[in-house]
C-alpha atoms as a PDB file:
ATOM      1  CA  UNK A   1      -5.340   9.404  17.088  1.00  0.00           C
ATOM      2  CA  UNK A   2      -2.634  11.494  15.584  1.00  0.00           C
ATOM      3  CA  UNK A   3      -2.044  15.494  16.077  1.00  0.00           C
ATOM      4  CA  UNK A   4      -2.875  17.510  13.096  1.00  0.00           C
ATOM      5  CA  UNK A   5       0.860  19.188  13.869  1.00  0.00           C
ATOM      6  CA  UNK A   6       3.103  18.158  10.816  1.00  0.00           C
ATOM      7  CA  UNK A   7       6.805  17.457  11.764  1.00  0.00           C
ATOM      8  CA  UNK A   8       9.049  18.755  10.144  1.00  0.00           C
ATOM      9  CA  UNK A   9      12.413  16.925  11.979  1.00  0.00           C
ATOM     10  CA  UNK A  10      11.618  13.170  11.623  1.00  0.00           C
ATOM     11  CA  UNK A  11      11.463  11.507   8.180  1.00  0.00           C
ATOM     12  CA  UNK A  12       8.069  10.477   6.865  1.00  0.00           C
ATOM     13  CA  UNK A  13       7.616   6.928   4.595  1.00  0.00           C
ATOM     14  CA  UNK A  14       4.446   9.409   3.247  1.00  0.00           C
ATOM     15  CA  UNK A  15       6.201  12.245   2.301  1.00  0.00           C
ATOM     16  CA  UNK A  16       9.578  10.269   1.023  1.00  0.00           C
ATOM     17  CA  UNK A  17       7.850   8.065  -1.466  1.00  0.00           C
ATOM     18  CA  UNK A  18       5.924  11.081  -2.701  1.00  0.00           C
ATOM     19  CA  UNK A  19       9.668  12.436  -2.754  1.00  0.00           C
ATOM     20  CA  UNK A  20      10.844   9.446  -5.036  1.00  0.00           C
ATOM     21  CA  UNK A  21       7.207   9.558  -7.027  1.00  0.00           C
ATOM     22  CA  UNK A  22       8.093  13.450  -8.325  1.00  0.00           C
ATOM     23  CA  UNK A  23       5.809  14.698  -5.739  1.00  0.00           C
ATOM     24  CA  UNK A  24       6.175  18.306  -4.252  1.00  0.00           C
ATOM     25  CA  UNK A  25       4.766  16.934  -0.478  1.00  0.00           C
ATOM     26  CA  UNK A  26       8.244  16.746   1.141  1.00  0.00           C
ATOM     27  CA  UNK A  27      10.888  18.363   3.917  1.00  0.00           C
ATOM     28  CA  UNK A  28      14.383  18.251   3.587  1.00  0.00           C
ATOM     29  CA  UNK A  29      14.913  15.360   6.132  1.00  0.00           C
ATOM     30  CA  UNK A  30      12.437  13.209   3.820  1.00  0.00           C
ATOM     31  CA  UNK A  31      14.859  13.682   0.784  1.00  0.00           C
ATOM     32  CA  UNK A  32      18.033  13.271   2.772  1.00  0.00           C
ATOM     33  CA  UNK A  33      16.293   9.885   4.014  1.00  0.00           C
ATOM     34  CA  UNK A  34      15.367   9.090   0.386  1.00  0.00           C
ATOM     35  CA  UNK A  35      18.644   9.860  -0.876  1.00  0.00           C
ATOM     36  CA  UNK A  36      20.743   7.796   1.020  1.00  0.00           C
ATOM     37  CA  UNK A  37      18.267   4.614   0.479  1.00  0.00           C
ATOM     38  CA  UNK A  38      18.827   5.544  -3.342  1.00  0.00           C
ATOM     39  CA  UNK A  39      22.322   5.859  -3.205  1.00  0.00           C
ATOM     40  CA  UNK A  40      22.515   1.843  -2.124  1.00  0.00           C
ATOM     41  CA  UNK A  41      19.382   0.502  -3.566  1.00  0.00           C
ATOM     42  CA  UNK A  42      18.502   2.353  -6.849  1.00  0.00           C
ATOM     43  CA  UNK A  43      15.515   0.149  -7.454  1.00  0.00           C
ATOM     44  CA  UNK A  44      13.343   1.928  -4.907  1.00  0.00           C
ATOM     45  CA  UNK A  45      12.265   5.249  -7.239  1.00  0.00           C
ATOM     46  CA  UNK A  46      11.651   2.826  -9.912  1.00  0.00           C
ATOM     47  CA  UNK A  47       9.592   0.651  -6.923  1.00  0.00           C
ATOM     48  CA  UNK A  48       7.657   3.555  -6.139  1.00  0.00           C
ATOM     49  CA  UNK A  49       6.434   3.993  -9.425  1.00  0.00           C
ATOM     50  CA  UNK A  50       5.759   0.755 -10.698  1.00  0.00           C
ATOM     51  CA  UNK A  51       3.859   0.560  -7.102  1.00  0.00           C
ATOM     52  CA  UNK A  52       1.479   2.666  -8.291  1.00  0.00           C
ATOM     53  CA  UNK A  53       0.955   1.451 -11.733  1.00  0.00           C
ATOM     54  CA  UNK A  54       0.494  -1.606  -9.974  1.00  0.00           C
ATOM     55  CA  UNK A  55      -2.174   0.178  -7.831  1.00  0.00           C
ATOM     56  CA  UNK A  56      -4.172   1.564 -10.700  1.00  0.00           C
ATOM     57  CA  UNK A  57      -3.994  -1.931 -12.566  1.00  0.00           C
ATOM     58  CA  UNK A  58      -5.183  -3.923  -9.665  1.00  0.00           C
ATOM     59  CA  UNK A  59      -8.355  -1.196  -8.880  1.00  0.00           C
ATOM     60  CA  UNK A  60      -9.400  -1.500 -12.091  1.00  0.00           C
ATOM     61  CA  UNK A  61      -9.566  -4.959 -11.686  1.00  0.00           C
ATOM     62  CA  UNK A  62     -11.917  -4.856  -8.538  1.00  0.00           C
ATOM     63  CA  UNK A  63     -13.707  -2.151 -10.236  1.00  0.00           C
ATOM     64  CA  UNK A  64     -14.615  -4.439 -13.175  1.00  0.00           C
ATOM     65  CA  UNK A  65     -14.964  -7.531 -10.911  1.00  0.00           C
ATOM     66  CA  UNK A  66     -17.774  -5.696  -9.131  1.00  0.00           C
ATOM     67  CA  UNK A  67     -16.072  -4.589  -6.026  1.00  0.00           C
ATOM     68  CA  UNK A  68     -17.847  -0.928  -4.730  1.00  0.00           C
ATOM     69  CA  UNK A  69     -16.322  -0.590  -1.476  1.00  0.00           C
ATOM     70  CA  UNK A  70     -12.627  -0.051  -1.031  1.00  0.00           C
ATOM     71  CA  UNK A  71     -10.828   0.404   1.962  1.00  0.00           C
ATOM     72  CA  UNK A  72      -7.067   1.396   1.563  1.00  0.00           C
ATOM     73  CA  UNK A  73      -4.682   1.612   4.296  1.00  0.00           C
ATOM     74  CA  UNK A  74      -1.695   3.348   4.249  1.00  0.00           C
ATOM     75  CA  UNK A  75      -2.790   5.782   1.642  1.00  0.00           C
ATOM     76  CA  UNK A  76       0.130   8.117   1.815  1.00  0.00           C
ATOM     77  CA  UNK A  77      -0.243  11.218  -0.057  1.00  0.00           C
ATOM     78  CA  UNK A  78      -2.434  12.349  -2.670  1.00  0.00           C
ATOM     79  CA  UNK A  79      -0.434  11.131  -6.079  1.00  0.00           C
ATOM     80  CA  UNK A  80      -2.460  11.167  -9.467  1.00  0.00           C
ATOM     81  CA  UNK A  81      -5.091   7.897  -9.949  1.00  0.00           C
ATOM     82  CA  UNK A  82      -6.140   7.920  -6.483  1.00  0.00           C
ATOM     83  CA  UNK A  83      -8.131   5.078  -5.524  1.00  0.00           C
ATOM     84  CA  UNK A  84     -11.733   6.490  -5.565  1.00  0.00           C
ATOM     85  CA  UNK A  85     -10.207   7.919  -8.956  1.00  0.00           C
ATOM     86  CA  UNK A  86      -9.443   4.394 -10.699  1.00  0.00           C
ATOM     87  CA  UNK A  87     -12.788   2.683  -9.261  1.00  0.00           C
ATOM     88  CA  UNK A  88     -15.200   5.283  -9.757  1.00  0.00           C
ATOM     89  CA  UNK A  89     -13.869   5.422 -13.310  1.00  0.00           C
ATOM     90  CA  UNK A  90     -15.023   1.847 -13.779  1.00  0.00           C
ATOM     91  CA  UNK A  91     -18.163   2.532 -11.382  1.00  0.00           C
ATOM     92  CA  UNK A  92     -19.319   5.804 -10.898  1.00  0.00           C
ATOM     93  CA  UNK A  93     -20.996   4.597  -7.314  1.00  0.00           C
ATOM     94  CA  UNK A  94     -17.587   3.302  -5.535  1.00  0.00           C
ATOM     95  CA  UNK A  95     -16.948   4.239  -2.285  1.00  0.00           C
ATOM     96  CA  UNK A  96     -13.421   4.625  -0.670  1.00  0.00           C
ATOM     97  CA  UNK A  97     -12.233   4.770   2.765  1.00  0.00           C
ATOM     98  CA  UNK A  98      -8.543   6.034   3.294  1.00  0.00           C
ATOM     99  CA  UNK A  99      -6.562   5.417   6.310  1.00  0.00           C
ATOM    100  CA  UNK A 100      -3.172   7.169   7.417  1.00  0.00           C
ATOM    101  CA  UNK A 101      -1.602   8.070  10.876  1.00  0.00           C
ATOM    102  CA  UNK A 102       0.163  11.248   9.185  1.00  0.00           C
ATOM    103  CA  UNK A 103      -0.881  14.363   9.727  1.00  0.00           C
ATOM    104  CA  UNK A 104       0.048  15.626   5.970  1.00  0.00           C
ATOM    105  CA  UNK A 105      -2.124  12.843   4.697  1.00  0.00           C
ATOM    106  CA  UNK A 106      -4.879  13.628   6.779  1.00  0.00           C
ATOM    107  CA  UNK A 107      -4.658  17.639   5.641  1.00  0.00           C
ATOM    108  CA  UNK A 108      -4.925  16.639   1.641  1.00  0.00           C
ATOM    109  CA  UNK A 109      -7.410  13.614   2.714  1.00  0.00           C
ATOM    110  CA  UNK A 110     -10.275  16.374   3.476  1.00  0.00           C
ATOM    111  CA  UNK A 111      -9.774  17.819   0.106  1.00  0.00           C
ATOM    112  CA  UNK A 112     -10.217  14.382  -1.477  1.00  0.00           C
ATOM    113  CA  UNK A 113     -13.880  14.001   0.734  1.00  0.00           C
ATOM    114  CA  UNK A 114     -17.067  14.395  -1.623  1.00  0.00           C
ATOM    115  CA  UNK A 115     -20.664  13.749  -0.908  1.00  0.00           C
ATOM    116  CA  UNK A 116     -20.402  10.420   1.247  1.00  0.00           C
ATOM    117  CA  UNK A 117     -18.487   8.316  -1.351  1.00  0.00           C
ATOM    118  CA  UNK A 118     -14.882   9.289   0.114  1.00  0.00           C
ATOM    119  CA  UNK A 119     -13.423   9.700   3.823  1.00  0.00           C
ATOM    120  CA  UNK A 120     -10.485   9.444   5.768  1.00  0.00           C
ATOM    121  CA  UNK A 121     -10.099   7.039   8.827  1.00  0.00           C
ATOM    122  CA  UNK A 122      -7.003   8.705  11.229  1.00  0.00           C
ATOM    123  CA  UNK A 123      -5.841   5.468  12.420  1.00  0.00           C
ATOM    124  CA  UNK A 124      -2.252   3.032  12.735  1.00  0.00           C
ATOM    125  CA  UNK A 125      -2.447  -0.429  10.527  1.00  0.00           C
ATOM    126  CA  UNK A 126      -1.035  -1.985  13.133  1.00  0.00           C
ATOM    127  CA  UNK A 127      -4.920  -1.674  15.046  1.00  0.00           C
ATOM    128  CA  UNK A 128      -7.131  -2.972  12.868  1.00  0.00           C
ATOM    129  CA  UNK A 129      -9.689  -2.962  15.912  1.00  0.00           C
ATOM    130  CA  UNK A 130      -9.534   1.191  15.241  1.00  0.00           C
ATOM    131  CA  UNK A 131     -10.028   0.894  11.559  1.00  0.00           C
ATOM    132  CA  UNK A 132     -12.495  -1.587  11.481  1.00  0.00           C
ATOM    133  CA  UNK A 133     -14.877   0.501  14.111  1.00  0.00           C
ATOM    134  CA  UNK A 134     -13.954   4.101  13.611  1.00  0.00           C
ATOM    135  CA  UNK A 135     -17.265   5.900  12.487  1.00  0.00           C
ATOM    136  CA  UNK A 136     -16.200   7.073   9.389  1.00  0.00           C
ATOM    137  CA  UNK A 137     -15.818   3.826   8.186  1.00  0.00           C
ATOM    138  CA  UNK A 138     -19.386   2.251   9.015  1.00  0.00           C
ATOM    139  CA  UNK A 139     -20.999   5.585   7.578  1.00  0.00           C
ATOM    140  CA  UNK A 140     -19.183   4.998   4.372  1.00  0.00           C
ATOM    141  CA  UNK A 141     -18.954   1.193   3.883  1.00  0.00           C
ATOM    142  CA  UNK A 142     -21.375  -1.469   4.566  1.00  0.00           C
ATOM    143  CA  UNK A 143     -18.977  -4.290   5.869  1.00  0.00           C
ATOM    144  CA  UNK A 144     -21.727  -7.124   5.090  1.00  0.00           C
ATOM    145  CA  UNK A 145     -21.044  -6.324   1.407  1.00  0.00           C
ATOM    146  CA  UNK A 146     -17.998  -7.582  -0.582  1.00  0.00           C
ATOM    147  CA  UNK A 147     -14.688  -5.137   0.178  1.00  0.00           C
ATOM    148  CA  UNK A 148     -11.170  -4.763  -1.648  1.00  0.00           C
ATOM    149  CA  UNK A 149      -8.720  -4.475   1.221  1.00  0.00           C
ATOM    150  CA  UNK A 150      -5.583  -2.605  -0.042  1.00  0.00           C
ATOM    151  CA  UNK A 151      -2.067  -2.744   1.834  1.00  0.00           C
ATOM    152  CA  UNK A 152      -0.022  -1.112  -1.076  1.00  0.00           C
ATOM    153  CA  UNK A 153       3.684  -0.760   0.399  1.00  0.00           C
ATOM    154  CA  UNK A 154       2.559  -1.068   4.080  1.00  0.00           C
ATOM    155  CA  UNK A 155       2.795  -4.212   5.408  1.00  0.00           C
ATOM    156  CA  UNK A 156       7.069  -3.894   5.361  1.00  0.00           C
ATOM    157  CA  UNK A 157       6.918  -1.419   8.270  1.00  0.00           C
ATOM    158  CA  UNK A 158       5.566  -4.091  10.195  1.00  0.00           C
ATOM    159  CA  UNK A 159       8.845  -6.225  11.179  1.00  0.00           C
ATOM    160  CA  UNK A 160       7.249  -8.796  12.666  1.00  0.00           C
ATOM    161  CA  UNK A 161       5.883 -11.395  10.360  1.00  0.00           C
ATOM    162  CA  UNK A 162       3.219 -12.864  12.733  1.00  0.00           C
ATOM    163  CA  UNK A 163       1.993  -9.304  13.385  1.00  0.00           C
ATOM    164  CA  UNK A 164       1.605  -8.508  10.409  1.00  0.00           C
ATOM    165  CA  UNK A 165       0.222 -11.973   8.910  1.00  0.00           C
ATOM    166  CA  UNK A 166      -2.168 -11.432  12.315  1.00  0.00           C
ATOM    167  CA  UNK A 167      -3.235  -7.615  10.910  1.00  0.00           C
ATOM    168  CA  UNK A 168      -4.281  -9.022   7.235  1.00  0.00           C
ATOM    169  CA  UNK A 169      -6.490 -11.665   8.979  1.00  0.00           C
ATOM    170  CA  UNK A 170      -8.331  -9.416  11.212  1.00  0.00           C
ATOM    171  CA  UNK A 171      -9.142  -6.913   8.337  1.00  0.00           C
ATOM    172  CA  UNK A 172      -9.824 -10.039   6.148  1.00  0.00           C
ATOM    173  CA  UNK A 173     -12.220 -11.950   8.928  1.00  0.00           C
ATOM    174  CA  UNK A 174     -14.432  -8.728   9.294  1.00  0.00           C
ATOM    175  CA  UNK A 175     -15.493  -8.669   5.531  1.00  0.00           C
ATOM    176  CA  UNK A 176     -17.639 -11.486   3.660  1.00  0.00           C
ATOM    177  CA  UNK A 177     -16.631 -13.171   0.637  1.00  0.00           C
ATOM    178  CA  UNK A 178     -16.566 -12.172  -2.329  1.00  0.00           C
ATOM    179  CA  UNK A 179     -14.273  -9.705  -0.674  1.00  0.00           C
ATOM    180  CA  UNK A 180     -10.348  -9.345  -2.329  1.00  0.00           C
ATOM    181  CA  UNK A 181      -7.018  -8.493  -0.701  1.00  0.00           C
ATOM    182  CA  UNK A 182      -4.411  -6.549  -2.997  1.00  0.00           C
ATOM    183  CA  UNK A 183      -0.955  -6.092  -1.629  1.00  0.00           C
ATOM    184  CA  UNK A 184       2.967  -5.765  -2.091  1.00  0.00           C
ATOM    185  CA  UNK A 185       5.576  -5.836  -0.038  1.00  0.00           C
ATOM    186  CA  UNK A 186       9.772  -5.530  -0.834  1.00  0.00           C
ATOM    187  CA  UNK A 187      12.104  -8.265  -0.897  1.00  0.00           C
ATOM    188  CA  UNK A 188      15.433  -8.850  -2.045  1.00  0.00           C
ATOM    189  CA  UNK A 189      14.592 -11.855  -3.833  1.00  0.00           C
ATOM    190  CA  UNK A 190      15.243 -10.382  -7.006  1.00  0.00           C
ATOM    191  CA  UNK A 191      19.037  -9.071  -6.081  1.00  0.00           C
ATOM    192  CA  UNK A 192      22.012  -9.983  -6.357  1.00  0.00           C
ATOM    193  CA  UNK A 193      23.792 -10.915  -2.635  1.00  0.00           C
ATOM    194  CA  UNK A 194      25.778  -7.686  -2.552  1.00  0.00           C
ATOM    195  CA  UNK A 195      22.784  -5.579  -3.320  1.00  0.00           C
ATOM    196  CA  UNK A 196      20.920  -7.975  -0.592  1.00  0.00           C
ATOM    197  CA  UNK A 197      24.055  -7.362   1.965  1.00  0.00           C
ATOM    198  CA  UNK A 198      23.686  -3.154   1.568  1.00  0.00           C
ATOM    199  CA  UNK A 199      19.820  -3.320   2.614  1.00  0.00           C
ATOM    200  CA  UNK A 200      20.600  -5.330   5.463  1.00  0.00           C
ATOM    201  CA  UNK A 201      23.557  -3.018   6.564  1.00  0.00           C
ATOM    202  CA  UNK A 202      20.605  -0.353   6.151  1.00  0.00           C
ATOM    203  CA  UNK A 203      17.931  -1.747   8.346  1.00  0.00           C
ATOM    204  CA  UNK A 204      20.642  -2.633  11.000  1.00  0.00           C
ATOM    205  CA  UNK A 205      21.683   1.042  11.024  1.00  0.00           C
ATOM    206  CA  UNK A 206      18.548   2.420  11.410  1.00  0.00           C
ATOM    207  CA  UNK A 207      18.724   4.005   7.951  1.00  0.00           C
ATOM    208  CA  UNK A 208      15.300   2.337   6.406  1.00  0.00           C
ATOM    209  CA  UNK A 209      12.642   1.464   7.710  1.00  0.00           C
ATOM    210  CA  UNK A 210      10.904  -1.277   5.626  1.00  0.00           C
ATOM    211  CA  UNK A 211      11.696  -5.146   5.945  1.00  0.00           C
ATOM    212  CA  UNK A 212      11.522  -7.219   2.848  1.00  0.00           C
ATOM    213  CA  UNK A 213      10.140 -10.609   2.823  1.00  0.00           C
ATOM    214  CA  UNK A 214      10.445 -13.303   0.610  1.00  0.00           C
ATOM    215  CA  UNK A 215       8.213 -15.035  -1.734  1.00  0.00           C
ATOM    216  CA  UNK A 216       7.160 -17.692   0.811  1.00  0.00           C
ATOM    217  CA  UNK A 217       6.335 -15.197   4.036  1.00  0.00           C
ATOM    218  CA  UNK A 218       4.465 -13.134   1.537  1.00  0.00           C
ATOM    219  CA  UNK A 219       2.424 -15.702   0.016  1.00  0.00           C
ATOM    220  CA  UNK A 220       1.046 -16.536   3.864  1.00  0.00           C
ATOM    221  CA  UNK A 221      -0.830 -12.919   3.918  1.00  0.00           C
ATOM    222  CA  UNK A 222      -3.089 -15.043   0.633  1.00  0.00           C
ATOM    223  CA  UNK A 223      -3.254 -18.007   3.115  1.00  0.00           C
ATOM    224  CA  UNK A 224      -7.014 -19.495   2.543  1.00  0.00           C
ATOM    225  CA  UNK A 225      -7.354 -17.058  -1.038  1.00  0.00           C
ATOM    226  CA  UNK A 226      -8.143 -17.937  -4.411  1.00  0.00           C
ATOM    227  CA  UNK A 227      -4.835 -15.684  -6.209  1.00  0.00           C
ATOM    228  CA  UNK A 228      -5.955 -13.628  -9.057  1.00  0.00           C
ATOM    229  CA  UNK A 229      -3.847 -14.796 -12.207  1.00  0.00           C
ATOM    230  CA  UNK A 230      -0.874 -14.298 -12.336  1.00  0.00           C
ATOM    231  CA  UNK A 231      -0.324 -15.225  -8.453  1.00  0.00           C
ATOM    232  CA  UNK A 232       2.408 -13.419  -6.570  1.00  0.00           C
ATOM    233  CA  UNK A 233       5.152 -11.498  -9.220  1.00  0.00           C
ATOM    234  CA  UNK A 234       7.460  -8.834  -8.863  1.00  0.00           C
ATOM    235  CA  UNK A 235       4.369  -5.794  -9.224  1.00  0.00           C
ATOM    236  CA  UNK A 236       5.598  -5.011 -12.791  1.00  0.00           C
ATOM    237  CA  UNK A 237       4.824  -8.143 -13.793  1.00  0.00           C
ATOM    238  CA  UNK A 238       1.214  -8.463 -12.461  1.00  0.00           C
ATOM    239  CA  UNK A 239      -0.768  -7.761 -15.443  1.00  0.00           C
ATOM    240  CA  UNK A 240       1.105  -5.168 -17.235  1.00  0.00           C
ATOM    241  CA  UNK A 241      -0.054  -2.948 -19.648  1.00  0.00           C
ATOM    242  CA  UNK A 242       3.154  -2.579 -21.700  1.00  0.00           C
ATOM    243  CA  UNK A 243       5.515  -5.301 -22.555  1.00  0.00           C
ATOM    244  CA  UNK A 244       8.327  -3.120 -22.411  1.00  0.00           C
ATOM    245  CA  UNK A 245       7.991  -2.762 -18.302  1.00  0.00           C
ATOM    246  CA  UNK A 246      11.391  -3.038 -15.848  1.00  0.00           C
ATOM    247  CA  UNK A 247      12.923  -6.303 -14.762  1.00  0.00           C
ATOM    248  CA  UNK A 248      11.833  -7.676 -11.337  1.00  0.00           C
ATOM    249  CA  UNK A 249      15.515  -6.627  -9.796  1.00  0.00           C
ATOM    250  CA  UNK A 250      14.330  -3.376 -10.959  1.00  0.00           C
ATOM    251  CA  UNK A 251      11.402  -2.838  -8.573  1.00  0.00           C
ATOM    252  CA  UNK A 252      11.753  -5.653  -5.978  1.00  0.00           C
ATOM    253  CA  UNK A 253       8.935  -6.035  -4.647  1.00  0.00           C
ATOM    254  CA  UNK A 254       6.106  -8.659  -4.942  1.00  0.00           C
ATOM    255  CA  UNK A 255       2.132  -8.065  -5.421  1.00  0.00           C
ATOM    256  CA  UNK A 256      -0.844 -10.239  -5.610  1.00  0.00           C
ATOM    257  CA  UNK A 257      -4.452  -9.826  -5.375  1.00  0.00           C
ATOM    258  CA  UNK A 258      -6.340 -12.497  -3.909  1.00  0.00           C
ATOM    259  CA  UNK A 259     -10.408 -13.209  -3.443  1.00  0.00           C
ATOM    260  CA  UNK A 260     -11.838 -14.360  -0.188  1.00  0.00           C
ATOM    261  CA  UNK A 261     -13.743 -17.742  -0.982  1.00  0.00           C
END
């Protein structure tokens, strides 16, 4: 569990994409830290963006494929087309369960509650164990019943590829099929090497905190999936809804949604 004190001193990946979404949700030491990751790798307002077109695109989908139950992890801050927003759109009798370890999150979370069909799990991604039995969860979802698992710009602060490839299959063996994963992660496989070079001067500085993976260590989170057309894209091209949408280089970062068979 997490303290409901908000910090005010050490950055926030919450509150800094809200900062590069337009959001209001911020302290000065989240835009400093958003700033200087802008200054060397423009692409990551656009990212944050297109992340959450990709978001509502990929809901919808679920939504109209029949999915009711939704469990998203790593919510980060209320931004507009929440989850229960998109689905219950679609279908009116969607349920959502959030989950966040930040205290901001969890104050706008209980504003988002309403009548049993929303609630907010205080819990780390990196122990799906907590998730998976916290009581919120089991009062709101019914785990023997198909559930869309989304890990929307999460899975990078995990630096270890076989810990997080071992957190996706733990959330993905305690739902049935019929069941989807949707998820993205960064990469630089869409830059240029000098572009690639300034990210990895970054993450040996300490100056960001998310670690990119390429096409082929993302794909093994969809390991044993059926991939939802078009497969694994830069998230601007999964599905779009305009043709005039920004160049892979332009987001980097990859997406999929996959269905467990």
């Amino acid at each position: 569990m997490t303290s409901d004190k908000v910090d005010q001193t050490t950055v926030s990946s919450a509150r800094r994409w809200n900062y590069w979404l337009g959001g209001k949700d911020h302290f000065e030491v989240d835009r400093e830290s958003g700033d200087r990751i802008a200054a060397v790798y423009p692409a990551v307002r656009t990212a944050a963006q297109q992340g959450r077109a990709f978001h509502n695109r990929a809901v919808r989908h679920l939504a109209e494929a029949g999915i009711r139950q939704f469990l998203d992890i790593g919510t980060g801050l209320p931004a507009p087309e929440n989850t229960h927003e998109v689905a219950q759109r679609t279908a009116p009798d969607s349920k959502v369960v959030y989950v966040d370890n930040d205290p901001m999150v969890l104050t706008h979370a209980r504003a988002l509650m309403s009548g049993g069909t929303t609630t907010y799990v205080d819990a780390d991604l990196r122990d799906p164990a907590a998730i998976l039995g916290a009581a919120e969860l089991k009062e709101t979802l019914d785990l023997e019943r198909p559930v869309g698992i989304l890990l929307l710009a999460v899975l990078h602060f995990i630096a270890s590829d076989d810990e997080a490839r071992t957190v996706v299959s733990d959330l993905l063996a305690a739902v049935p099929r019929g069941s989807y994963l949707v998820a993205t992660n960064s990469t630089k496989d869409f830059v240029d090497a000098e572009a690639a070079a300034r990210y990895d001067a970054m993450l040996a500085a300490g100056h960001v905190d998310a670690w990119p993976r390429d096409r082929a260590v993302f794909g093994r989170f969809f390991d044993g999936l059926e991939l939802v057309e078009p497969g694994i894209v830069a998230i601007s091209d999964w599905r779009p809804d305009h043709a005039d949408r920004p160049a892979p280089a332009e987001v980097s970062m990859y997406g999929a949604v996959g269905r467990k068979i």
